[in-house]
Protein backbone atom coordinates (compact mmCIF):
# COMPACT_ATOMS: atom_id res chain seq x y z
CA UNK A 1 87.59 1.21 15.04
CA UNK A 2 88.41 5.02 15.65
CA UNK A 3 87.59 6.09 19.80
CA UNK A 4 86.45 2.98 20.60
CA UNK A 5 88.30 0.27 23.31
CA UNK A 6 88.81 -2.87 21.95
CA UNK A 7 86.24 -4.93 22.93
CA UNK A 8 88.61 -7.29 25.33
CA UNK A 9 89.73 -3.97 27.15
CA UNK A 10 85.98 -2.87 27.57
CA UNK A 11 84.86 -5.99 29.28
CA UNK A 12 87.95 -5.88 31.58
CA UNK A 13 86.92 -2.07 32.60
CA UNK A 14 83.76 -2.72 32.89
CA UNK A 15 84.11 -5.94 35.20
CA UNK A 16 86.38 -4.04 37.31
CA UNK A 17 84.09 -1.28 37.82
CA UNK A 18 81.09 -3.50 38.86
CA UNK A 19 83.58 -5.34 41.20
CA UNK A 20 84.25 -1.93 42.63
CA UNK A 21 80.45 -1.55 43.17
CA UNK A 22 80.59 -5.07 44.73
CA UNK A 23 78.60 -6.25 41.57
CA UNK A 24 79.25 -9.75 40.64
CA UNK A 25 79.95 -10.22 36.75
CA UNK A 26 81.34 -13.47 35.15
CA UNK A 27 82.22 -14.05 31.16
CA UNK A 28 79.92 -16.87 30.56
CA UNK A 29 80.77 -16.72 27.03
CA UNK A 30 84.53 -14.55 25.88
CA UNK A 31 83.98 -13.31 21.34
CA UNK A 32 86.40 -11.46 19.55
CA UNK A 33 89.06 -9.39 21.61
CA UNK A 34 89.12 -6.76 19.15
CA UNK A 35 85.71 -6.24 17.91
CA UNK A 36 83.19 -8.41 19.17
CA UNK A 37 79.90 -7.34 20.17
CA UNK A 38 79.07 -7.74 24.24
CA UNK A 39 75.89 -8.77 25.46
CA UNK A 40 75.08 -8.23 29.70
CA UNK A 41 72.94 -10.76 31.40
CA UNK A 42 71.56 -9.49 34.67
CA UNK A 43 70.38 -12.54 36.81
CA UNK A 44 68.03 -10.94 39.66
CA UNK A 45 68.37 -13.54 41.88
CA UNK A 46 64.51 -14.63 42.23
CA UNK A 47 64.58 -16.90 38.74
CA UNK A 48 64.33 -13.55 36.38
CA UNK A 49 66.72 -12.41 33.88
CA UNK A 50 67.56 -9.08 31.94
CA UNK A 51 69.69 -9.47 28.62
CA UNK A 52 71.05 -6.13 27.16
CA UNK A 53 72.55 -5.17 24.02
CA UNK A 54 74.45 -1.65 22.80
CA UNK A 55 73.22 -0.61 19.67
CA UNK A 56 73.55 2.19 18.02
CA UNK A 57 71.19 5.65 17.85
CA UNK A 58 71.39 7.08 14.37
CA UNK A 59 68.76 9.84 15.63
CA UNK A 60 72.29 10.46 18.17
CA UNK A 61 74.79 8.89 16.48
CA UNK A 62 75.59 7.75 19.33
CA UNK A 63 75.94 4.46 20.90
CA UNK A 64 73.76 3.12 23.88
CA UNK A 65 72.22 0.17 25.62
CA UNK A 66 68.65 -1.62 25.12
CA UNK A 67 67.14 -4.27 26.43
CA UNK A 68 66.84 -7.74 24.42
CA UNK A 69 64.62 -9.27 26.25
CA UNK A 70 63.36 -10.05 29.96
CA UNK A 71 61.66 -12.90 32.06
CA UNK A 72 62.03 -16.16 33.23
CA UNK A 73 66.40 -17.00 33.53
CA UNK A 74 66.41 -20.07 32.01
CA UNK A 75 64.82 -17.87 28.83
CA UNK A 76 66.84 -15.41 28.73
CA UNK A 77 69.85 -18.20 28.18
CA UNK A 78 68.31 -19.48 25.59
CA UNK A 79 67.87 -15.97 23.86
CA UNK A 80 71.81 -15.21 24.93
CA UNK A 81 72.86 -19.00 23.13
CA UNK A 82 70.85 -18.09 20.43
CA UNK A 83 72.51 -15.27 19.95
CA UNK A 84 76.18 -16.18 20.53
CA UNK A 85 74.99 -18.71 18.08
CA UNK A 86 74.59 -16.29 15.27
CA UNK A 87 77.71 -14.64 16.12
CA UNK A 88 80.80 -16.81 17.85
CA UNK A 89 82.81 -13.58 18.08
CA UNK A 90 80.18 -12.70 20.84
CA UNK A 91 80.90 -11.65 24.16
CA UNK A 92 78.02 -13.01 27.25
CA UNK A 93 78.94 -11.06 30.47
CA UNK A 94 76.69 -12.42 33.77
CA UNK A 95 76.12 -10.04 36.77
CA UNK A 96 74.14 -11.01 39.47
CA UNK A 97 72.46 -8.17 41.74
CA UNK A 98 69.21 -8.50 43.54
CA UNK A 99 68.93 -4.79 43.11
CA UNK A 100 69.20 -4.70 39.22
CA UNK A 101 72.32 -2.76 39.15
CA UNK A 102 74.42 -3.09 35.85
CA UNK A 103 76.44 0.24 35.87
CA UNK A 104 75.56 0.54 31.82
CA UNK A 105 73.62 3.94 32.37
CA UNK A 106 77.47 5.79 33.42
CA UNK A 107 79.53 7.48 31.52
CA UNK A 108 82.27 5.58 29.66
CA UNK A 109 80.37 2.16 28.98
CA UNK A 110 77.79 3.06 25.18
């Protein structure tokens, strides 16, 4: 796990910096605190969901954030259970911004 955060340390950064931002966020689901994967749920606030993922480039070798899926809320929790059911060690993070701000696009958070 050379120059990474463990993963624990990474959600609390990240949390804090969308609370800075006056971004709700909630762990609606806490994985591994070493190494579990994180997935970010972004409620819009008008019954629509985003669910995002970091995966990794190897065209970059880098690492970055995509989009699982979109749509209706109650969907995209079903595609987030799904998930953490696959993988317990999973990590669900919730924000809720009318705007669609998650933050994931700075520096510091592939």
């Amino acid at each position: 796990m050379e120059g990474r955060l463990a993963t624990g340390l990474w959600v609390a950064a990240y949390r804090k910096r969308l609370e800075l931002a006056g971004i709700p966020a909630y762990v609606t689901a806490r994985g591994d605190d070493t190494a579990g994967a994180v997935l970010v749920k972004l409620a819009l606030l008008d019954g629509t969901a985003k669910l995002y993922q970091r995966t990794w480039d190897y065209q970059t070798d880098s690492r970055g954030w995509t989009l699982l899926t979109e749509g209706p809320e109650a969907e995209v929790d079903d595609s987030a259970r799904r998930q953490r059911g696959m993988d317990p060690d999973l990590w669900v993070i919730e924000i809720e911004d009318r705007q669609g701000r998650t933050l994931l696009d700075e520096d510091g958070l592939s």
